[in-house]
C-alpha atoms as a PDB file:
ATOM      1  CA  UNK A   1     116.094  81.739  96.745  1.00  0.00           C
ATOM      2  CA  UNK A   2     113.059  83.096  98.131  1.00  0.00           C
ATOM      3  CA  UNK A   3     113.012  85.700 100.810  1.00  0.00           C
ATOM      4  CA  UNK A   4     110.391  86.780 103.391  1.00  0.00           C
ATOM      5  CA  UNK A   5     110.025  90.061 102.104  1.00  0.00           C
ATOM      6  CA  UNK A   6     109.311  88.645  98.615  1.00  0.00           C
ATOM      7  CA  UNK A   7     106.309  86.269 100.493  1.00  0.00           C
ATOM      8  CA  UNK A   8     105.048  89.363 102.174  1.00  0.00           C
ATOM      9  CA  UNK A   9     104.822  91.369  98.928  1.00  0.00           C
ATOM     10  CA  UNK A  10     103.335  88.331  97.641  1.00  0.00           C
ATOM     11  CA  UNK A  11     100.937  88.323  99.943  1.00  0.00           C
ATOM     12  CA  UNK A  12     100.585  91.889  99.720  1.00  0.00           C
ATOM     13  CA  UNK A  13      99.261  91.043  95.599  1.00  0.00           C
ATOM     14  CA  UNK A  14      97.360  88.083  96.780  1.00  0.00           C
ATOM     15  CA  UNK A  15      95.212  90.466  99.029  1.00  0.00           C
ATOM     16  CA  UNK A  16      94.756  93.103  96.664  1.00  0.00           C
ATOM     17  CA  UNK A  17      93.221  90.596  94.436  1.00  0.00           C
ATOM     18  CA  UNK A  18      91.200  89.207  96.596  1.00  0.00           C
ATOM     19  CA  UNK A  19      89.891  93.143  97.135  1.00  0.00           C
ATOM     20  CA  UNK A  20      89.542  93.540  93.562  1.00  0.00           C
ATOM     21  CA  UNK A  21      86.818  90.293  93.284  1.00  0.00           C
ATOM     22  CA  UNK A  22      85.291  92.089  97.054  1.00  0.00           C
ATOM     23  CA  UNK A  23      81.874  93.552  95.658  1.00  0.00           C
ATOM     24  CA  UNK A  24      78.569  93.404  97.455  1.00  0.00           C
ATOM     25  CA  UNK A  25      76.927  92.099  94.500  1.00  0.00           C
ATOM     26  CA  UNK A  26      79.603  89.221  94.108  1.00  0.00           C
ATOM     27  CA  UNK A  27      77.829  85.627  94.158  1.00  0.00           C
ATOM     28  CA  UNK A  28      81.033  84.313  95.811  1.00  0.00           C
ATOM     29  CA  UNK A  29      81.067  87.097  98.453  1.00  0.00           C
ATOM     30  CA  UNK A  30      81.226  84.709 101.198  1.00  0.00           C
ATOM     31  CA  UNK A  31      83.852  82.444 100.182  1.00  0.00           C
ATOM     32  CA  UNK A  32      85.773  85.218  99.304  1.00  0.00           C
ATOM     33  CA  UNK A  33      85.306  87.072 102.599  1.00  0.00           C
ATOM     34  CA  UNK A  34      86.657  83.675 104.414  1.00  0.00           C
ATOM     35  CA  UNK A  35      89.512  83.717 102.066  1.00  0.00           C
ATOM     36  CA  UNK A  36      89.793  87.642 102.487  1.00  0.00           C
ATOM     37  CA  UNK A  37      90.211  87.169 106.845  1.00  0.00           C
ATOM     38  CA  UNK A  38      92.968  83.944 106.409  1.00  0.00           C
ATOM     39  CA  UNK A  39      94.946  86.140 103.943  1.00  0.00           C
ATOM     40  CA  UNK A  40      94.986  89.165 105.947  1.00  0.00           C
ATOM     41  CA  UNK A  41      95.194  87.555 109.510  1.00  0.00           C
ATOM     42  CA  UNK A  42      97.784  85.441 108.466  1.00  0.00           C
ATOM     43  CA  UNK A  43      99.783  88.117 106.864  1.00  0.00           C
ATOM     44  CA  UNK A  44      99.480  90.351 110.032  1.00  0.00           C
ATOM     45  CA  UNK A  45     100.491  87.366 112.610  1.00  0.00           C
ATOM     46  CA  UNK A  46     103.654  86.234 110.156  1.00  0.00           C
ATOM     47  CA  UNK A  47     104.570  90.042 110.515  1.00  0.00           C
ATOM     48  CA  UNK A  48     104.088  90.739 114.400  1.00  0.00           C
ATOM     49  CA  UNK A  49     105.553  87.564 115.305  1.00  0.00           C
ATOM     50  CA  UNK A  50     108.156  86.831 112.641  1.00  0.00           C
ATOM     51  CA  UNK A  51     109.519  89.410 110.923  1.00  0.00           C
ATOM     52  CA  UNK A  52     109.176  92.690 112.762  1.00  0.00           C
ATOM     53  CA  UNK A  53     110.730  91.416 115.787  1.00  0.00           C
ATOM     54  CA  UNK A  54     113.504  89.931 114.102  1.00  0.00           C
ATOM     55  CA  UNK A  55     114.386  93.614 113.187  1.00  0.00           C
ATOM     56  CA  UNK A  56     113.325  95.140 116.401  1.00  0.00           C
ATOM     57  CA  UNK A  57     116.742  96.359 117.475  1.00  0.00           C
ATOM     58  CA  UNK A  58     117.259  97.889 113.968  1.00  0.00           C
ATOM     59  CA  UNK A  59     118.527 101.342 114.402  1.00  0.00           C
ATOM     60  CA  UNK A  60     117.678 102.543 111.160  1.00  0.00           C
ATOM     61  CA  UNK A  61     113.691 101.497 112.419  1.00  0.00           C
ATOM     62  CA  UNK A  62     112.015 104.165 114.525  1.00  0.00           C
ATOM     63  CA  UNK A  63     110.500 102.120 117.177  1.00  0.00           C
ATOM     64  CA  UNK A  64     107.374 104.524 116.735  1.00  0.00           C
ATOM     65  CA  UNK A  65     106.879 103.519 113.019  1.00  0.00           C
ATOM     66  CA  UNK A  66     107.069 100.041 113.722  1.00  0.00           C
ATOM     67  CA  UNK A  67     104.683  99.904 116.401  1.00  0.00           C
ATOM     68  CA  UNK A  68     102.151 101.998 114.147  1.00  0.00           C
ATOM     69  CA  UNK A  69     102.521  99.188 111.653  1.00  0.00           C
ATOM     70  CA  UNK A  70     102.034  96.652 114.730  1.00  0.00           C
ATOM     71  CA  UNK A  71      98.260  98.772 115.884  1.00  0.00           C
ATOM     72  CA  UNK A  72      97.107  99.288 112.010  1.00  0.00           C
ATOM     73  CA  UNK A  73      97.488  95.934 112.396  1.00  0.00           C
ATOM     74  CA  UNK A  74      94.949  95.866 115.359  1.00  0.00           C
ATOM     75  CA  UNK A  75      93.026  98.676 113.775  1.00  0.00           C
ATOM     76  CA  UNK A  76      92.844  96.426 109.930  1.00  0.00           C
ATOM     77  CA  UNK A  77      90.840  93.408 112.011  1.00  0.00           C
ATOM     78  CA  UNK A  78      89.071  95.493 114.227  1.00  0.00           C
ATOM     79  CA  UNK A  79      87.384  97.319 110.372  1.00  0.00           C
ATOM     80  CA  UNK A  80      87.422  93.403 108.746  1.00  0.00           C
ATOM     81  CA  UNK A  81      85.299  92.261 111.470  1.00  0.00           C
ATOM     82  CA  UNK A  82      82.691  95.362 110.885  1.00  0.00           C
ATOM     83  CA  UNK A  83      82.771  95.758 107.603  1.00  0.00           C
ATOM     84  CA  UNK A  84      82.494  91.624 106.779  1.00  0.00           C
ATOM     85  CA  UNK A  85      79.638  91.896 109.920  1.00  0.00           C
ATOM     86  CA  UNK A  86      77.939  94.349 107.762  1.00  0.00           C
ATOM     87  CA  UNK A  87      74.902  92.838 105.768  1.00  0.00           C
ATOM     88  CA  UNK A  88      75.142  93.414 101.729  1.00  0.00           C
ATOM     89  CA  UNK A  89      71.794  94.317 101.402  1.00  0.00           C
ATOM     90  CA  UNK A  90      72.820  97.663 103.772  1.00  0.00           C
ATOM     91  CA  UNK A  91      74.338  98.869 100.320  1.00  0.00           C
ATOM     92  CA  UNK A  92      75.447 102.417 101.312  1.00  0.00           C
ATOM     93  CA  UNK A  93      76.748 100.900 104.760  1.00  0.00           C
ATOM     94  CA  UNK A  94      78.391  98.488 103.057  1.00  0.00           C
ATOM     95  CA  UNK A  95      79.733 100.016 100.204  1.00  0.00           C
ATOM     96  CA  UNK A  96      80.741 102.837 102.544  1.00  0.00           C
ATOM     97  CA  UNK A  97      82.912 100.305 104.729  1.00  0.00           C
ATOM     98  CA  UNK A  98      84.380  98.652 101.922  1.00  0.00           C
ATOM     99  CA  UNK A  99      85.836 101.974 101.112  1.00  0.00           C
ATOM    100  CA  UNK A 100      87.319 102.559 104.249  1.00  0.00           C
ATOM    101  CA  UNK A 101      88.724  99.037 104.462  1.00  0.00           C
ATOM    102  CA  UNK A 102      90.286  98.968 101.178  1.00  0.00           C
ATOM    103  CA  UNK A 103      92.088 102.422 101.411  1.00  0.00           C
ATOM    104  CA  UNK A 104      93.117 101.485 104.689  1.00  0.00           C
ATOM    105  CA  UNK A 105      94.740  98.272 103.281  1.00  0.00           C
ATOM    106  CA  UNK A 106      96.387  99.778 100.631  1.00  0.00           C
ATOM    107  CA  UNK A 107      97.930 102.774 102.816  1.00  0.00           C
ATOM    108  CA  UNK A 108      99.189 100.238 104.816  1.00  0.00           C
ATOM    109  CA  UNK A 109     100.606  98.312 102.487  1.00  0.00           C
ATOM    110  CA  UNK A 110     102.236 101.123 101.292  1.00  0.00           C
ATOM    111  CA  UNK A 111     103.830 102.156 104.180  1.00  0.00           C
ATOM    112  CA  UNK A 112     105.429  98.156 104.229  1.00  0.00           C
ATOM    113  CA  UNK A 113     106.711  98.434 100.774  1.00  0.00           C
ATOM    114  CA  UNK A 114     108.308 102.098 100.444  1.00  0.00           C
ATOM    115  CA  UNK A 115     109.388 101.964 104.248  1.00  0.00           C
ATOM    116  CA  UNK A 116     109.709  98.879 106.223  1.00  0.00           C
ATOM    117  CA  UNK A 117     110.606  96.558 103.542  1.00  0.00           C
ATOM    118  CA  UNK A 118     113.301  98.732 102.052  1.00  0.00           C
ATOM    119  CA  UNK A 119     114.987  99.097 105.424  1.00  0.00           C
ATOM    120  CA  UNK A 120     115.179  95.726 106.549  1.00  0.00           C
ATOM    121  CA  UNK A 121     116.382  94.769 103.074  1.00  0.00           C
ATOM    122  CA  UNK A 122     119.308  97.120 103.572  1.00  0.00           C
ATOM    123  CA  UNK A 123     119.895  95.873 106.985  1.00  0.00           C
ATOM    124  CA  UNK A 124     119.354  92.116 106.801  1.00  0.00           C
ATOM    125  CA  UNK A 125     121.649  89.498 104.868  1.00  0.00           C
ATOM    126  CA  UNK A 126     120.087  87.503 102.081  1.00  0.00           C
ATOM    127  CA  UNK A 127     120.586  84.398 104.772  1.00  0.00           C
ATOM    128  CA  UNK A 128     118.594  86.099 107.392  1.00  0.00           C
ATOM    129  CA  UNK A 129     115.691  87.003 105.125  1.00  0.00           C
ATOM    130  CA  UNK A 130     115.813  83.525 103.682  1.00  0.00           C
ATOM    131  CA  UNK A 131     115.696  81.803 107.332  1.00  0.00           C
ATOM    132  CA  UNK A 132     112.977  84.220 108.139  1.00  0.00           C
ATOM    133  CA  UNK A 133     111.113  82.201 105.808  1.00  0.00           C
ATOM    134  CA  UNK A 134     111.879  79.252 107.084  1.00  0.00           C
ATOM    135  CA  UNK A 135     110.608  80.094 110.362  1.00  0.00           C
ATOM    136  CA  UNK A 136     107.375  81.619 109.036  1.00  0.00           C
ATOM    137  CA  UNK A 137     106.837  77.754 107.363  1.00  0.00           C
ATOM    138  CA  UNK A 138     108.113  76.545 110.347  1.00  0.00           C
ATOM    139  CA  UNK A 139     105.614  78.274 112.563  1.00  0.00           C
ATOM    140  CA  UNK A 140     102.370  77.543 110.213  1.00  0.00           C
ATOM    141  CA  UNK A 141     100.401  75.596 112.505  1.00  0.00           C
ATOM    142  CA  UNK A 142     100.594  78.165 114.803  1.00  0.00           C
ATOM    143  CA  UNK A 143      98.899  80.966 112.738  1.00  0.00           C
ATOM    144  CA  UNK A 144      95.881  77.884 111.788  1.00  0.00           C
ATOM    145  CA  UNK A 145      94.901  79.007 115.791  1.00  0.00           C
ATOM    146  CA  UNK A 146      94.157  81.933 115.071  1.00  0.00           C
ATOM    147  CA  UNK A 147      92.220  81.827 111.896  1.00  0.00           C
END
């Protein structure tokens, strides 16, 4: 049975690849940039409205790490939006923000996967984590708003 941490690490890989195709020179660079601000948008929303706050009263959570995850959040779409506003031809600009987005991804990512995924794994039953899912699916039309 699928769980909502295994869809977030899934979309975790599905964004990474998306960043691997993300080159300036890339003929598909806008279609991937569109797909590029669903995936992570999407992602982000599902996490701030789904599954963090289903945890939010976790003990073993420091409310201070979990809100950091919540701004890098903020701080991930504020650096889409300039570096996918950033013209190609402006190679070193460009290249230079793709840089910075891309580390800033992964770090992030990394902090889900050894940190806040671990805990809430502990801490949640199999049940909860599987109707977690069901109420990400459940709440899909609401993240089309926002994309």
């Amino acid at each position: 049975m699928v769980n909502a941490i295994d869809v977030l690490i899934a979309d975790h890989r599905m964004i990474r690849k998306i960043l691997g195709n993300f080159h300036r020179t890339q003929p598909r660079l806008n279609l991937i940039s569109k797909s590029l601000v669903r995936a992570v948008k999407s992602h982000a929303w599902f996490e701030d409205q789904v599954f963090i706050p289903a945890f939010e009263n976790e003990r073993l959570l420091e409310k201070k790490f979990v809100q950091e995850i919540v701004d890098e959040h903020k701080d991930i779409e504020v650096l889409m939006a300039s570096f996918l506003g950033t013209r190609s031809e402006d190679k070193d600009l460009w290249e230079a923000k793709a840089i910075q987005f891309k580390a800033l991804m992964e770090s992030h990512f990394l902090k889900e996967e050894d940190a806040l995924f671990p805990i809430c794994s502990r801490t949640a039953t199999p049940q909860k984590l599987t109707i977690l899912v069901e109420e990400m699916r459940r709440r899909q039309p609401e993240v089309l708003k926002i994309l």
